[in-house]
PDB file of N, CA and C in Angstrom:
ATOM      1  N   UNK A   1      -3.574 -15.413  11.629  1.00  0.00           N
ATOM      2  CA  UNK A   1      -3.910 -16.046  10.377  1.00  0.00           C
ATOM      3  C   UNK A   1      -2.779 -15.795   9.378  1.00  0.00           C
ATOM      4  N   UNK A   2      -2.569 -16.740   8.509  1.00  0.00           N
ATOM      5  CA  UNK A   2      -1.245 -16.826   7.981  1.00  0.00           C
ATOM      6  C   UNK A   2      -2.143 -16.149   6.241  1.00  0.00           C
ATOM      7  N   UNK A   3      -1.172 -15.038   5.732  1.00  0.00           N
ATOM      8  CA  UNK A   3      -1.381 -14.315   4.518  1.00  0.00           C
ATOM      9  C   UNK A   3      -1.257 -15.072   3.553  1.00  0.00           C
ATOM     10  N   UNK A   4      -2.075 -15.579   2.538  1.00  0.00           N
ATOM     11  CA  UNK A   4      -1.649 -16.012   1.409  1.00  0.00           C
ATOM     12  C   UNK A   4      -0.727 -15.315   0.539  1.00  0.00           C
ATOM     13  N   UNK A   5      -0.458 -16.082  -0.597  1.00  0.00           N
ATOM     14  CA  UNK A   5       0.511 -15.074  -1.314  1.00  0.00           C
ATOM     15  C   UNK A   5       0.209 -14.012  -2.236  1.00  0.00           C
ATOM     16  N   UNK A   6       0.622 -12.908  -1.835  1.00  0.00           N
ATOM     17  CA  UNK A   6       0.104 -11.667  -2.361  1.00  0.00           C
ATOM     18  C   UNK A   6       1.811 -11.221  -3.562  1.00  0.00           C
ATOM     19  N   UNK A   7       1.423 -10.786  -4.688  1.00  0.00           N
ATOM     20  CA  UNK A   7       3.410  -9.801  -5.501  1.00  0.00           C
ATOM     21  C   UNK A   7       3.311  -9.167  -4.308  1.00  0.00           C
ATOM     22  N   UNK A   8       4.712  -8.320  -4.673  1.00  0.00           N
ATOM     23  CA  UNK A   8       5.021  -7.419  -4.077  1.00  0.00           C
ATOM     24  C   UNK A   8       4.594  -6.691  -4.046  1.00  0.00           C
ATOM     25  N   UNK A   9       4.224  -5.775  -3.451  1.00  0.00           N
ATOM     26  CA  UNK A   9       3.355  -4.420  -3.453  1.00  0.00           C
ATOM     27  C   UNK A   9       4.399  -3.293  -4.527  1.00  0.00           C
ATOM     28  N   UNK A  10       5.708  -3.261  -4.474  1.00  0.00           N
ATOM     29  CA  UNK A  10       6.373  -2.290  -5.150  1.00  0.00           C
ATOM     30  C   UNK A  10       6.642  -0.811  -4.145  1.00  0.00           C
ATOM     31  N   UNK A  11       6.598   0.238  -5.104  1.00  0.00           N
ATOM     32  CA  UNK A  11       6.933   1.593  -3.807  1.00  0.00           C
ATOM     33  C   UNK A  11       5.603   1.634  -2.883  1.00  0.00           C
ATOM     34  N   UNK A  12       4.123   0.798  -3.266  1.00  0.00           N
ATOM     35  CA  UNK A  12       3.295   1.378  -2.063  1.00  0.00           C
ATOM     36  C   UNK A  12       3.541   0.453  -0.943  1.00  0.00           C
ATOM     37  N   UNK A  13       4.591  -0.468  -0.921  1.00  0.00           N
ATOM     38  CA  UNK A  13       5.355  -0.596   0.489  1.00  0.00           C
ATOM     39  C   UNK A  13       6.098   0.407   1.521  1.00  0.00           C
ATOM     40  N   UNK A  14       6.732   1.255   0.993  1.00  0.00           N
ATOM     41  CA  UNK A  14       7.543   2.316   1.198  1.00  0.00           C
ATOM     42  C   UNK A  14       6.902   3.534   0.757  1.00  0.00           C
ATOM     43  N   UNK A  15       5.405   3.707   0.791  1.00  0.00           N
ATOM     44  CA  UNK A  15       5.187   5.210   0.151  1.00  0.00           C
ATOM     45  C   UNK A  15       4.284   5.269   1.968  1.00  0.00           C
ATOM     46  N   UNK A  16       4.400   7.022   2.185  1.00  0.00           N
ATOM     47  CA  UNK A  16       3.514   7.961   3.068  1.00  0.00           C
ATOM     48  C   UNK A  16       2.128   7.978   2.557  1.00  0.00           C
ATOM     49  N   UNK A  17       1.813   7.655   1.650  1.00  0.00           N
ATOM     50  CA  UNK A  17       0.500   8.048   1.050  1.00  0.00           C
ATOM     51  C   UNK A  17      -0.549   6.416   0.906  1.00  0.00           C
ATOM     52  N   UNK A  18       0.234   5.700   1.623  1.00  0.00           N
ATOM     53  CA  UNK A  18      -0.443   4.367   1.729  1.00  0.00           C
ATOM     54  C   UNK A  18      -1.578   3.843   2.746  1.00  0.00           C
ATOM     55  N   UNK A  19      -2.573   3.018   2.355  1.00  0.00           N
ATOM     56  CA  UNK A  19      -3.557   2.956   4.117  1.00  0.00           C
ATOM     57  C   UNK A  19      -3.492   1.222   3.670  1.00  0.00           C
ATOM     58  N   UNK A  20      -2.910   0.185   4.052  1.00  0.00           N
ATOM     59  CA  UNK A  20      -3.160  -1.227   3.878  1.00  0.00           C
ATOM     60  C   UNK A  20      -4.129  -1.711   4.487  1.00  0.00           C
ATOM     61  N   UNK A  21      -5.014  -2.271   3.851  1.00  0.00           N
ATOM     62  CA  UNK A  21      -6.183  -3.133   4.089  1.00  0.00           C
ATOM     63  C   UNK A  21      -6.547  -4.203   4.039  1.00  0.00           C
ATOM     64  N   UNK A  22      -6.320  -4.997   5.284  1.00  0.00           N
ATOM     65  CA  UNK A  22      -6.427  -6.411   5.149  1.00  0.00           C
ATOM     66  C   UNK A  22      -7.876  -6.889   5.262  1.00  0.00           C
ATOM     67  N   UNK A  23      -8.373  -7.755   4.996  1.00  0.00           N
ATOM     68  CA  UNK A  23      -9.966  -8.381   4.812  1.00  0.00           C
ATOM     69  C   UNK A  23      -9.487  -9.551   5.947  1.00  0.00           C
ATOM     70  N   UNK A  24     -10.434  -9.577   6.221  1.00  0.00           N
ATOM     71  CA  UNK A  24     -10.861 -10.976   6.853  1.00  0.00           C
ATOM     72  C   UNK A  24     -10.702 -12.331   6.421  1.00  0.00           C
ATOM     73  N   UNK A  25     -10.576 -12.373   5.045  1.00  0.00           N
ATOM     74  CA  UNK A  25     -10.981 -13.601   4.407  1.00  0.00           C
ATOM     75  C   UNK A  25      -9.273 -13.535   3.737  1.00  0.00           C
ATOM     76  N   UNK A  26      -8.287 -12.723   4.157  1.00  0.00           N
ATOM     77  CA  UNK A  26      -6.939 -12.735   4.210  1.00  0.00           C
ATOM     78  C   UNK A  26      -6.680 -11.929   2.691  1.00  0.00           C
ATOM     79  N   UNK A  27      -7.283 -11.223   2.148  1.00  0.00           N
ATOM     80  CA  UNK A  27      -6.713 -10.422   1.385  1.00  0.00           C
ATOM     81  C   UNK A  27      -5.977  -9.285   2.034  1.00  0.00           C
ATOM     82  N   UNK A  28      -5.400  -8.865   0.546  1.00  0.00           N
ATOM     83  CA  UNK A  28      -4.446  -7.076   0.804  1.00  0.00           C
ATOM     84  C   UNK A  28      -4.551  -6.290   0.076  1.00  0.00           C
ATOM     85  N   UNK A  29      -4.819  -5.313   0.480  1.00  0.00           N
ATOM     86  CA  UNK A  29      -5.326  -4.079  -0.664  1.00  0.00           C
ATOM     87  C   UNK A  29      -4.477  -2.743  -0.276  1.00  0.00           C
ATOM     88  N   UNK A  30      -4.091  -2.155  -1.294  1.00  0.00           N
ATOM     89  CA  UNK A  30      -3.050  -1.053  -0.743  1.00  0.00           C
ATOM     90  C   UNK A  30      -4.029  -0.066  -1.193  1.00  0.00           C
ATOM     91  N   UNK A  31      -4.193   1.230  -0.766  1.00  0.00           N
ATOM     92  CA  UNK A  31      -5.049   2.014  -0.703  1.00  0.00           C
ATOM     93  C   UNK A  31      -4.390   3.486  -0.885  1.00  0.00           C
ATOM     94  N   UNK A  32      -4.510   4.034  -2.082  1.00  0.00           N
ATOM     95  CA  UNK A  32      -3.812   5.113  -2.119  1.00  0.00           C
ATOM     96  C   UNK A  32      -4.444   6.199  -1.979  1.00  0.00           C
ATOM     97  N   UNK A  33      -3.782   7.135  -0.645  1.00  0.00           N
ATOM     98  CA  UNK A  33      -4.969   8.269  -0.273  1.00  0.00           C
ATOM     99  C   UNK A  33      -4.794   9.376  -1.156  1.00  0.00           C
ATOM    100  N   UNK A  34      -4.058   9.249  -1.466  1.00  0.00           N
ATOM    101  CA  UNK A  34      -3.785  10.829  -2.755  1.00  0.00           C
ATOM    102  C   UNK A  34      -4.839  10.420  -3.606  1.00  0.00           C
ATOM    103  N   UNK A  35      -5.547   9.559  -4.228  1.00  0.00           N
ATOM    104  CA  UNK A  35      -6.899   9.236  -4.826  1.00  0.00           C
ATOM    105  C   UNK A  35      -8.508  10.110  -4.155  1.00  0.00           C
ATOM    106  N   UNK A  36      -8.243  10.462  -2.774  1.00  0.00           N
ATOM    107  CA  UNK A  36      -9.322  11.490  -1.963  1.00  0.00           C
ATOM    108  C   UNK A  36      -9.383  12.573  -2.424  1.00  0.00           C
ATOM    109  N   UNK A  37      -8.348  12.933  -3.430  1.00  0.00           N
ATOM    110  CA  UNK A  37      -7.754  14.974  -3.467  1.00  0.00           C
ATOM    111  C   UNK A  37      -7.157  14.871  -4.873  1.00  0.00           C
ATOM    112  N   UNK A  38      -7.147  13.870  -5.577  1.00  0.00           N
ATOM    113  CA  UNK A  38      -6.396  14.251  -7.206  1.00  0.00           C
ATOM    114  C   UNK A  38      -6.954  12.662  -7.945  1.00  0.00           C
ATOM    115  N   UNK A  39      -7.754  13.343  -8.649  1.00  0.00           N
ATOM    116  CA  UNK A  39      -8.390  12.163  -9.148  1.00  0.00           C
ATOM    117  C   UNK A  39      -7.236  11.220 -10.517  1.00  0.00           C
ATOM    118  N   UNK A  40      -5.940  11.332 -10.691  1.00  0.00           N
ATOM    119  CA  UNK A  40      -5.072  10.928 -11.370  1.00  0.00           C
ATOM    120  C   UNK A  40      -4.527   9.798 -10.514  1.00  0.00           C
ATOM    121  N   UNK A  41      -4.730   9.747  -9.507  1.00  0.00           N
ATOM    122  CA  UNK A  41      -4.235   8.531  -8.600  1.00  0.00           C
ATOM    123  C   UNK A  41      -5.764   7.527  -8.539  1.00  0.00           C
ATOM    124  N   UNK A  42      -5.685   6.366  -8.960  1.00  0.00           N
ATOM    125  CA  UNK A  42      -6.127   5.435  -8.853  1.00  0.00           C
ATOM    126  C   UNK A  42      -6.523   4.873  -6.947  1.00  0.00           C
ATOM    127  N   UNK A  43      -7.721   4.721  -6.894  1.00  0.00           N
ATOM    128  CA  UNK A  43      -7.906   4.334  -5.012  1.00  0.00           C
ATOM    129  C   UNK A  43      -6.967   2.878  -4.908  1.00  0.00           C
ATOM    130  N   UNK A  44      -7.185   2.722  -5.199  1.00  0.00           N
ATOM    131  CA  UNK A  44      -6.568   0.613  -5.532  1.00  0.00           C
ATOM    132  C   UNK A  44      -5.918   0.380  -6.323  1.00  0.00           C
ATOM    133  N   UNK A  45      -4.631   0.744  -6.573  1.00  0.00           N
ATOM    134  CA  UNK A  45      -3.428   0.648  -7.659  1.00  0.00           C
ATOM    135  C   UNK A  45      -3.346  -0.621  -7.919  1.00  0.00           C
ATOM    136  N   UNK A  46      -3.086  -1.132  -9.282  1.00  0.00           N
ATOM    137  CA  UNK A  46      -2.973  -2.257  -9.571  1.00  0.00           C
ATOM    138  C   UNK A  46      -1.407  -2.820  -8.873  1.00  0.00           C
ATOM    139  N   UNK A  47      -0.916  -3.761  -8.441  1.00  0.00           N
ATOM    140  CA  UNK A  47       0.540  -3.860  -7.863  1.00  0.00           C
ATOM    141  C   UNK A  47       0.817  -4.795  -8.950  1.00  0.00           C
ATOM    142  N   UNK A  48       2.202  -4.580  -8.932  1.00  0.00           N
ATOM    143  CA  UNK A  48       3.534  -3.625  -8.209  1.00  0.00           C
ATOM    144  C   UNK A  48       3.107  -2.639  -8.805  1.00  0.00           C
ATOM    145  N   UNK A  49       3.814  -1.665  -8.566  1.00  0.00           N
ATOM    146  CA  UNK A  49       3.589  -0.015  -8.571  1.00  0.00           C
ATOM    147  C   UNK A  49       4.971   0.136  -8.838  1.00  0.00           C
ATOM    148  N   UNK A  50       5.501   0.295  -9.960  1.00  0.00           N
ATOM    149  CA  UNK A  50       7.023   0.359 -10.604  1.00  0.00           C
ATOM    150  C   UNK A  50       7.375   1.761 -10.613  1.00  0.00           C
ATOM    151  N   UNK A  51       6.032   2.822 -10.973  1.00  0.00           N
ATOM    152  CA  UNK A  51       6.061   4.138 -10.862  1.00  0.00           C
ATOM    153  C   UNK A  51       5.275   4.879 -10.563  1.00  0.00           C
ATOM    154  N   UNK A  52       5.307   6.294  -9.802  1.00  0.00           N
ATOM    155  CA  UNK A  52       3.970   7.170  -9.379  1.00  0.00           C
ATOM    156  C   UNK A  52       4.704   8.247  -8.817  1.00  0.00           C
ATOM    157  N   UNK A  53       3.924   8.849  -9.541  1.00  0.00           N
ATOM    158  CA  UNK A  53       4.469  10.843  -9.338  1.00  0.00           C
ATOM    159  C   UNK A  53       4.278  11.484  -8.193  1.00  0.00           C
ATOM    160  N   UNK A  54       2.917  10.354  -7.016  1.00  0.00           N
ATOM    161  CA  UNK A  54       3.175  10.515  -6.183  1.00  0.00           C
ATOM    162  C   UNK A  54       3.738   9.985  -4.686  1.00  0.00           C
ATOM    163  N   UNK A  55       4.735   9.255  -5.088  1.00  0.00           N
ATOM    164  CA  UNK A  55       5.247   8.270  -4.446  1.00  0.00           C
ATOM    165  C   UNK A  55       6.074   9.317  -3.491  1.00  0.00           C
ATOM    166  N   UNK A  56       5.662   9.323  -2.078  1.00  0.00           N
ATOM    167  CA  UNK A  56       6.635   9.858  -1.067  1.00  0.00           C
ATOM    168  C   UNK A  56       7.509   8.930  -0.118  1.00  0.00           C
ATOM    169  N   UNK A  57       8.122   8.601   0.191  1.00  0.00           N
ATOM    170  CA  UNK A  57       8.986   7.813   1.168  1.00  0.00           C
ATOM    171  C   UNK A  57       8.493   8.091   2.435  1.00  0.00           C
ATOM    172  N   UNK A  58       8.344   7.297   3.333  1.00  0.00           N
ATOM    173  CA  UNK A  58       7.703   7.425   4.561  1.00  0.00           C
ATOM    174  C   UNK A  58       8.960   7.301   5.382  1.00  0.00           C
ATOM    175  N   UNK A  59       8.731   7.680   6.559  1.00  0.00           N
ATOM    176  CA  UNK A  59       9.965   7.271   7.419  1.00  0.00           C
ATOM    177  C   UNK A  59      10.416   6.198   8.046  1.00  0.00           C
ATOM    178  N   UNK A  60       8.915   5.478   8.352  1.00  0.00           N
ATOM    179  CA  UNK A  60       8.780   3.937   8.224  1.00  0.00           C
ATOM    180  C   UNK A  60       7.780   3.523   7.811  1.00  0.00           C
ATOM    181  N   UNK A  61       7.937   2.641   6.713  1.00  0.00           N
ATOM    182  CA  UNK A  61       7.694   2.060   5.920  1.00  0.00           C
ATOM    183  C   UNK A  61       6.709   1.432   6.094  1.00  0.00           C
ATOM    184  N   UNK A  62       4.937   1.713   6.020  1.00  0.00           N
ATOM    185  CA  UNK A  62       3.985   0.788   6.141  1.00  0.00           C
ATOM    186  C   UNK A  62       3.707  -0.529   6.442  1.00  0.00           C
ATOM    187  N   UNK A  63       4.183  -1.350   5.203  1.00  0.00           N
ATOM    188  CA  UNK A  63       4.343  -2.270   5.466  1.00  0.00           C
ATOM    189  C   UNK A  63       5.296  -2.899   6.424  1.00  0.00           C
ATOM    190  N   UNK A  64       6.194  -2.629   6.799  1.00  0.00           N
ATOM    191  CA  UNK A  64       7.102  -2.865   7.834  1.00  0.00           C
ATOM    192  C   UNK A  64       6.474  -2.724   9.729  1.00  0.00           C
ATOM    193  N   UNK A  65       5.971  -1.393   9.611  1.00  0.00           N
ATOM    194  CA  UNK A  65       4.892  -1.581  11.060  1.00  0.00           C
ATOM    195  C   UNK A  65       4.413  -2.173  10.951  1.00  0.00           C
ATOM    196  N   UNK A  66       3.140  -2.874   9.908  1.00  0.00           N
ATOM    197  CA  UNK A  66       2.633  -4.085  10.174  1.00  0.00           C
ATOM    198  C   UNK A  66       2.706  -5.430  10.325  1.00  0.00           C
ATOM    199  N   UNK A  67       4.106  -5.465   9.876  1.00  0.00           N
ATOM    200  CA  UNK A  67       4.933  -6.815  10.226  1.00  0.00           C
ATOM    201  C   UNK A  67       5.180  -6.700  11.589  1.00  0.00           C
ATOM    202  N   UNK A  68       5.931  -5.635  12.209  1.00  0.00           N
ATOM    203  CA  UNK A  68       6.183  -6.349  13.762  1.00  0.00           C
ATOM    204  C   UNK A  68       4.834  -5.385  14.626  1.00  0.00           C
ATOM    205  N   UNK A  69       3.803  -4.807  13.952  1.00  0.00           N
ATOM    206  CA  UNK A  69       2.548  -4.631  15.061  1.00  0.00           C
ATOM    207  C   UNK A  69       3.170  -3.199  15.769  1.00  0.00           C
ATOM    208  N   UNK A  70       3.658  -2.410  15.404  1.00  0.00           N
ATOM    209  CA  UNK A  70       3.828  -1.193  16.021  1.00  0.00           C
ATOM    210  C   UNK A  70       2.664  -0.248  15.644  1.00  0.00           C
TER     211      UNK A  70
END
């Protein structure tokens, strides 16, 4: 199924602390787990995400495994 158009997500493309959630009905929801353990992080960040204190760099990049299905 082909994604409608979603912005950019911003760093929760590239953050470790990300869980992406696609719906059925073709939405995307970026899901920030540091929201489970520090209630200063928002569960559902509004996007783009320009800044966040807890933004970690992943080694690969969330969104990127889910483009080619690894």
């Amino acid at each position: 199924m082909t994604q409608p158009y979603s912005p950019p997500p911003g760093l929760c493309a590239a953050c470790e602390n990300v869980k992406i959630i696609d719906t059925r009905k073709g939405s995307r929801f970026y899901l920030c787990q540091l929201a489970e353990v520090d209630a200063r992080f928002p569960r559902y960040p509004r996007i783009p995400v320009l800044r966040c204190h807890g933004f970690r760099e992943a080694e690969v990049p969330v969104a990127a495994e889910m483009e080619t299905g690894d």
